[in-house]
Protein backbone atom coordinates (compact mmCIF):
# COMPACT_ATOMS: atom_id res chain seq x y z
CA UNK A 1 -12.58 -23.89 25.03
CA UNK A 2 -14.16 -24.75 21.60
CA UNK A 3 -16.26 -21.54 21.74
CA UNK A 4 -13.43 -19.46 22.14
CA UNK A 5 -11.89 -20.77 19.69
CA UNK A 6 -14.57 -20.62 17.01
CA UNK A 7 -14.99 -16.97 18.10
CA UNK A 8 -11.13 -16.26 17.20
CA UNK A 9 -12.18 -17.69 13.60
CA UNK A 10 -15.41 -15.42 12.80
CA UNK A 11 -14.80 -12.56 10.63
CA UNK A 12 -15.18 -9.09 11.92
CA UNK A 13 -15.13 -7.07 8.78
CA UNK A 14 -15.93 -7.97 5.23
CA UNK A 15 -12.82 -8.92 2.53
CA UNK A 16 -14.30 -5.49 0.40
CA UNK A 17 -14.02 -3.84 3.44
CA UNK A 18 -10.52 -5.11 4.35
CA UNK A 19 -9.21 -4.33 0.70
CA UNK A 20 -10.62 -0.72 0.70
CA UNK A 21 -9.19 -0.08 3.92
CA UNK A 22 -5.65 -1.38 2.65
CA UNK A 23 -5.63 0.49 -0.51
CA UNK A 24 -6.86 3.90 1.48
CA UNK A 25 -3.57 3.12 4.24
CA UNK A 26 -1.17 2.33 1.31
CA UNK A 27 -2.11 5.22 -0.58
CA UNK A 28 -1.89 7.55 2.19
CA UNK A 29 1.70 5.87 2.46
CA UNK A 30 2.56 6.46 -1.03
CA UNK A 31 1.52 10.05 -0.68
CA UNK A 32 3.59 10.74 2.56
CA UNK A 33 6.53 8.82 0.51
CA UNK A 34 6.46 11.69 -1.78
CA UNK A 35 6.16 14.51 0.48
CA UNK A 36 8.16 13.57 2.92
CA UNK A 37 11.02 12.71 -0.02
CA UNK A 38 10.71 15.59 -1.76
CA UNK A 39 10.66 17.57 1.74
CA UNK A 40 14.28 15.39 2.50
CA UNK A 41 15.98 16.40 -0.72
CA UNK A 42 15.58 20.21 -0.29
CA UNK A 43 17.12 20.49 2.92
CA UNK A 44 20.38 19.21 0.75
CA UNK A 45 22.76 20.92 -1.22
CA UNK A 46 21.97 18.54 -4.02
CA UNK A 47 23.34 19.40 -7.57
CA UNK A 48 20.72 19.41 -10.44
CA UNK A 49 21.51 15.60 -11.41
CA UNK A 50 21.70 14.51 -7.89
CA UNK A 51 18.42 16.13 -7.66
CA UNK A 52 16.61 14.81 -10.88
CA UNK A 53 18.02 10.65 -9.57
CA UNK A 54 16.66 11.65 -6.30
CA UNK A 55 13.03 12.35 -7.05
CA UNK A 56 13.27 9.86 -9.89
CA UNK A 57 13.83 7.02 -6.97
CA UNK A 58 11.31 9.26 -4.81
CA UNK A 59 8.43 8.56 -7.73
CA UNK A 60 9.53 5.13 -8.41
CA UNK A 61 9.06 3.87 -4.86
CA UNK A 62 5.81 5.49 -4.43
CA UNK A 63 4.48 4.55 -7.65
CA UNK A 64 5.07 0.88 -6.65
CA UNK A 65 3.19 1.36 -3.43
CA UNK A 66 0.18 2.69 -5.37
CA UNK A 67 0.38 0.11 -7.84
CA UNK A 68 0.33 -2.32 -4.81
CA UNK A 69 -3.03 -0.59 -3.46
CA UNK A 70 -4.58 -1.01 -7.09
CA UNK A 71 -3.65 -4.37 -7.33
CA UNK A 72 -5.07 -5.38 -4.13
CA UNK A 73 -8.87 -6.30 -5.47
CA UNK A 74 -7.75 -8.40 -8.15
CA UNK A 75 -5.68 -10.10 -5.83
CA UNK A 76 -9.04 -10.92 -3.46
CA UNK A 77 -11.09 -11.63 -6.58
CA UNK A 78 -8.44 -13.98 -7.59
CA UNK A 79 -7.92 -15.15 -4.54
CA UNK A 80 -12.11 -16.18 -4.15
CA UNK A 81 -11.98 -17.71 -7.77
CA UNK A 82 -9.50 -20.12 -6.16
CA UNK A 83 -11.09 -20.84 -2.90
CA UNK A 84 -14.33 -21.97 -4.60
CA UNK A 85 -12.69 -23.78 -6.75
């Protein structure tokens, strides 16, 4: 039972790889964000102001999910500095 386990615990990827990986998903996210936002507001009859708020808040939550991705290694470097501390 001990062996299982210890197997649960082992890594299978590296942290670099896990970050990269994480930054690639969340910009792909941030990138569908705006498409698919931009794509939504069209279909509406949206007057020019409506429009402007509507891919301001389009920008604005994407920009925060690819500020998230390039704030992801400093959080692991951080995150090590602490651990072998």
């Amino acid at each position: 039972m001990a062996h299982i386990v210890q197997q649960f615990k082992r890594n299978v990827t590296s942290t670099r790889f896990d970050v990269k990986v994480a930054q690639w998903v969340l910009w792909s996210i941030a990138l569908m964000i705006i498409v698919g936002g931009i794509y939504e507001l069209t279909r509406f009859q949206l007057t020019e102001y409506q429009l402007f708020v509507g891919i301001l808040l389009v920008l604005a939550v994407s920009l925060q999910v690819i500020l998230g991705g390039l704030l992801l290694p400093i959080v692991q470097v951080v995150a090590q500095r602490q651990k072998t501390e």
